[in-house]
Protein backbone atom coordinates (compact mmCIF):
# COMPACT_ATOMS: atom_id res chain seq x y z
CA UNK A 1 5.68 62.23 40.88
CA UNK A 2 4.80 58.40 40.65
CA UNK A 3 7.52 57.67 38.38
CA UNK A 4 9.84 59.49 40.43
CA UNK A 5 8.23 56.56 43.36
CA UNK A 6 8.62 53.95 40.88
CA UNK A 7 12.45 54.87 40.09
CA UNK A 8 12.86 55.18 43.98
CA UNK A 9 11.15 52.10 44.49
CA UNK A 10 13.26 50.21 41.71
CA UNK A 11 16.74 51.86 43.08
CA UNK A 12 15.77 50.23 46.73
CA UNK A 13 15.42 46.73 45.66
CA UNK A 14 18.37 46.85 43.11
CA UNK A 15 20.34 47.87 46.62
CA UNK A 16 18.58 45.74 48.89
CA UNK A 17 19.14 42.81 45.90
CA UNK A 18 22.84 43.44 45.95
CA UNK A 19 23.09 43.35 49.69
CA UNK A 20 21.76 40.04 50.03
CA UNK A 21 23.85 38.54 47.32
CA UNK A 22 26.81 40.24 48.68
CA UNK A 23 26.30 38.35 51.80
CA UNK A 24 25.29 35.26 50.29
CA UNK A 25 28.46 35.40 48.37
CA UNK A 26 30.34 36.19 51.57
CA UNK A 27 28.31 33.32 53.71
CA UNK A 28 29.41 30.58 50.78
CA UNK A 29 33.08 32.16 51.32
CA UNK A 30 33.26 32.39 54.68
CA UNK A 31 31.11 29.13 55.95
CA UNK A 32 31.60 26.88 52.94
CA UNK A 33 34.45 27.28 50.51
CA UNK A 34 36.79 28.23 53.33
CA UNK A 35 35.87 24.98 55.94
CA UNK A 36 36.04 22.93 53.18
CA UNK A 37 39.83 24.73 52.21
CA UNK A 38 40.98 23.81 55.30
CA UNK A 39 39.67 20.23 55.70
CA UNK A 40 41.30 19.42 52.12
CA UNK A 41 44.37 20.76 53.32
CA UNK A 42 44.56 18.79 56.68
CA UNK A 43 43.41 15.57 54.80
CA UNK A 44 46.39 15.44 52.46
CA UNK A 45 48.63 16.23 55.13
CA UNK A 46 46.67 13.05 57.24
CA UNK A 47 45.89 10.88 54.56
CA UNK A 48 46.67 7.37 55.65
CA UNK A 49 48.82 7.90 58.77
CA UNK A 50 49.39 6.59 62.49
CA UNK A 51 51.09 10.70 63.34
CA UNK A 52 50.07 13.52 64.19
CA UNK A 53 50.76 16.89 62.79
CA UNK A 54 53.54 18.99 64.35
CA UNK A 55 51.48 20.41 67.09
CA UNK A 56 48.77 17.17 67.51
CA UNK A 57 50.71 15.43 70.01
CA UNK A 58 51.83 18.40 72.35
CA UNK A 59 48.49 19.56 72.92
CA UNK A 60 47.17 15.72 73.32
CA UNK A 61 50.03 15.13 75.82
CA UNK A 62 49.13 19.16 77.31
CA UNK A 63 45.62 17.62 77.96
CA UNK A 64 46.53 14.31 79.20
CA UNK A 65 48.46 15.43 81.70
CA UNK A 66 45.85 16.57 84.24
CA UNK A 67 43.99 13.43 83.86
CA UNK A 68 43.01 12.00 87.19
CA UNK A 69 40.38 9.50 87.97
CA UNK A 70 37.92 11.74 88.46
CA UNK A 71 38.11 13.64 85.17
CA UNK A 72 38.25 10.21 83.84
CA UNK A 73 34.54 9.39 84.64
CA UNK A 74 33.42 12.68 83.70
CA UNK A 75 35.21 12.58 80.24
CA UNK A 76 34.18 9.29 79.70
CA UNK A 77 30.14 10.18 80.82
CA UNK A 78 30.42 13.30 78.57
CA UNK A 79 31.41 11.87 75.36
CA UNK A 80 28.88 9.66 74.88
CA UNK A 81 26.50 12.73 74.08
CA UNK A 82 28.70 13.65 70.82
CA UNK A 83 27.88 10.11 69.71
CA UNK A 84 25.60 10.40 66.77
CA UNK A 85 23.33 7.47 68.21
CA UNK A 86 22.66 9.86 71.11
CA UNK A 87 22.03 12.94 69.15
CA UNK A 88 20.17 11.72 66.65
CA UNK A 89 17.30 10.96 68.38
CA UNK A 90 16.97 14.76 69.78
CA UNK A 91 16.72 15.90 65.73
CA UNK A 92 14.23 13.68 64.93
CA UNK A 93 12.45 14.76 68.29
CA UNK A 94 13.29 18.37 66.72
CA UNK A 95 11.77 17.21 63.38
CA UNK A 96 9.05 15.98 64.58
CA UNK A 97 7.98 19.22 66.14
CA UNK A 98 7.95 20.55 63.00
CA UNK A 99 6.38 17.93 61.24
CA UNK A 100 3.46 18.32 63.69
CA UNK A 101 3.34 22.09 62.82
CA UNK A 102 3.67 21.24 59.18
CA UNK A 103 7.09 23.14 59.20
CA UNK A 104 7.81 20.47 56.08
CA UNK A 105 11.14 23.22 55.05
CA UNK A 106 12.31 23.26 58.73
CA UNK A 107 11.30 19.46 59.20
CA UNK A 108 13.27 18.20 55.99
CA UNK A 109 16.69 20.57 57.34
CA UNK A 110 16.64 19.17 60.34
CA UNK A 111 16.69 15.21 58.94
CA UNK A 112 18.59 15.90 56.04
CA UNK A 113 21.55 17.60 57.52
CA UNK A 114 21.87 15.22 60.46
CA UNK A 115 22.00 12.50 58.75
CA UNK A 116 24.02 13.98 56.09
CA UNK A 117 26.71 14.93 58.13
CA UNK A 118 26.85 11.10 59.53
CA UNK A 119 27.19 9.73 56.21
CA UNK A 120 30.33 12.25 55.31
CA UNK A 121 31.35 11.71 58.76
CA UNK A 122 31.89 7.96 57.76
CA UNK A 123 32.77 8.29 53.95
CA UNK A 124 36.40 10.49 55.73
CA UNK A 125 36.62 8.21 57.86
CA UNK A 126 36.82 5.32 55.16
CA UNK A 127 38.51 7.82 52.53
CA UNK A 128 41.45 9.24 54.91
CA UNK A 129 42.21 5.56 56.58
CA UNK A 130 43.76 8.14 59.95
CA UNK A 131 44.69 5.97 62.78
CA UNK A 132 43.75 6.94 65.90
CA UNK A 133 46.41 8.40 68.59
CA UNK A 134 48.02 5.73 70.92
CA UNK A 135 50.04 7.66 73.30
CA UNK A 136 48.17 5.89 76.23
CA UNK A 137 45.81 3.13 77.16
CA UNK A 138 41.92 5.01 76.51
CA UNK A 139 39.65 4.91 79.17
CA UNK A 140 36.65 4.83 76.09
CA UNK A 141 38.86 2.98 73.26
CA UNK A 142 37.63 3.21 69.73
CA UNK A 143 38.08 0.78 66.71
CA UNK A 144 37.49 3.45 63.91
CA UNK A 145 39.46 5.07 61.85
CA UNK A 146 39.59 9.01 63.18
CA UNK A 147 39.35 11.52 60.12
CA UNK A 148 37.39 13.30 61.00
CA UNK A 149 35.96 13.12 64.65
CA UNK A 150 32.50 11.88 64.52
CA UNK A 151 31.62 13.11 68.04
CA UNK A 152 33.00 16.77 67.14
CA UNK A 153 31.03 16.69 64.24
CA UNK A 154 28.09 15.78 65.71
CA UNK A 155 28.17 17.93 68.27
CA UNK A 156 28.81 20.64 65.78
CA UNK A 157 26.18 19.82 63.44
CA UNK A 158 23.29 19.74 66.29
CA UNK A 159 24.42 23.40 67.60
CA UNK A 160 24.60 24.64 63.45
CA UNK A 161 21.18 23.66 63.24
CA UNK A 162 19.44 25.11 66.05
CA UNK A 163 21.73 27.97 65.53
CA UNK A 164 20.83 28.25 62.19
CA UNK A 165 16.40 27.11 63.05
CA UNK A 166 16.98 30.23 66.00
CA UNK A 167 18.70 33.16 63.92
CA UNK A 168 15.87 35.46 63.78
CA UNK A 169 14.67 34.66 67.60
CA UNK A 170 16.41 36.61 70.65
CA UNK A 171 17.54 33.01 71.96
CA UNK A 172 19.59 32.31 69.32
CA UNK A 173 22.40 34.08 71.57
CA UNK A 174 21.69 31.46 74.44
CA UNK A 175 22.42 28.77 71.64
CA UNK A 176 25.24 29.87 70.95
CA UNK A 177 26.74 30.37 74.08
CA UNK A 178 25.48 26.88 75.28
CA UNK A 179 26.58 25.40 72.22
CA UNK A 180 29.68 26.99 72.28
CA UNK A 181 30.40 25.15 75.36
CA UNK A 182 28.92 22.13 74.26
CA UNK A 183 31.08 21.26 71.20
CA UNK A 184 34.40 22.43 73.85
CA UNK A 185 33.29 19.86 76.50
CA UNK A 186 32.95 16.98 73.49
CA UNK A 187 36.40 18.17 72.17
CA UNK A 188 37.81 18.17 75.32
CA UNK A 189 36.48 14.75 75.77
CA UNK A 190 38.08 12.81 72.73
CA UNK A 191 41.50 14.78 73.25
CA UNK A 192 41.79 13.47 76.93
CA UNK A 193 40.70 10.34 75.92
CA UNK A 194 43.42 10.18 73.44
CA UNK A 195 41.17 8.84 70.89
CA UNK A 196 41.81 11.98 68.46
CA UNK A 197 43.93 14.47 67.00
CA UNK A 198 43.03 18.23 67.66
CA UNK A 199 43.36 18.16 63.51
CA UNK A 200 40.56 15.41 63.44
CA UNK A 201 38.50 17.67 66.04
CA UNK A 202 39.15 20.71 63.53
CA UNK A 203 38.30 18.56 60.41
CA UNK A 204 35.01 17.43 62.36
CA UNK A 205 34.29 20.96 62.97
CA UNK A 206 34.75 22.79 59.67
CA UNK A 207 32.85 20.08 57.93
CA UNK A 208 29.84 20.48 60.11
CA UNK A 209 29.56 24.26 59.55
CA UNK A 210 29.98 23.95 55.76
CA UNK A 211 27.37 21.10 55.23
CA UNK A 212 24.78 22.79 57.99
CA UNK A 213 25.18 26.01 55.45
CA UNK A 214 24.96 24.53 52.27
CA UNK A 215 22.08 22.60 53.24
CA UNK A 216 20.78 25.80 54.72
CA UNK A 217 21.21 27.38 50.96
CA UNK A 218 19.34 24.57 49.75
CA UNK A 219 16.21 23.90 51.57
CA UNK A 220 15.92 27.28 53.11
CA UNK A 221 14.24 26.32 56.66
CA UNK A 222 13.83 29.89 57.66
């Protein structure tokens, strides 16, 4: 009878084991290999040029064309909270929560991945040498080079995180529905600005979710 429990016992964790790498395999698939796929692919087809891909300008000149000086302030308020300069200080606020709770796995995700995702941010930028749309004079111009959008992932990478620090807790569904509509308000903002491609905001985006994952494989805050 107890080795009967003990070959029971073994048989559950061998499934139970196989589960979990099964969706670890599919999480590195589906949030890493895949955003990174599709970044590659829209660099090459980017690298080093003043146009947009087929479909960039029509929905930048889609956009545009309800701008009216009242959207203008409101765009032009609302991006500045996808600039990293802004955001930054609410993870280390985050962090420090964390710190003070001696959290030190949860603490070191939050830093780490922030600034991560600034530095890769740049290095595209640097690497790709995009310029920036100039259909129309910006109301918020921008000197930078724009693969990939900073602000989008920014904005990304803050809603990853607390997506990722609130995936056990019942409000992890209000993060995601907030954050949802976060990152669409910044992306909205830089496309009627006209100071980026929808493929930069895309680029920005799948970059986020693949380094907020990896790092999550790495450090395992939770």
């Amino acid at each position: 009878m107890a080795e009967e429990n003990i070959f029971k016992d073994q048989d559950s964790f061998r499934i139970t084991k196989n589960i979990l790498m099964s969706h670890k395999t599919l999480l590195i698939f589906l949030g890493i290999y895949l955003p990174v796929q599709i970044v590659g692919i829209l660099a090459v087809l980017v690298w080093g040029g003043d146009q947009g891909l087929l479909w960039d300008v029509p929905v930048l000149l889609a956009v545009h064309s309800l701008a009216n000086s009242r959207l203008d302030s409101i765009a032009v308020f609302l991006t500045q909270w996808g600039k990293f300069e802004n955001i930054f200080p609410i993870c280390v606020l985050i962090s420090v929560i964390f710190l003070i709770q001696k959290q030190w796995k949860k603490f070191s995700y939050v830093i780490f991945t922030a600034l991560g995702s600034a530095f890769i941010s740049h290095t595209g930028k640097v690497l790709i040498h995009r310029i920036r749309p100039h259909l129309w004079i910006s109301k918020a111009p921008e000197l930078s080079y724009a693969f990939p959008s900073g602000h989008s992932m920014t904005s990304m990478t803050l809603v990853a995180i607390l997506l990722i620090l609130s995936w056990y807790l019942p409000q992890k569904w209000l993060v995601l529905t907030l954050g949802s509509l976060y990152i669409l308000l910044i992306a909205w903002t830089r496309l009627y600005l006209g100071v980026h491609y929808p493929s930069d905001i895309i680029a920005g985006w799948m970059l986020a979710i693949a380094w907020a994952i990896t790092m999550n494989l790495i450090i395992k805050p939770i």
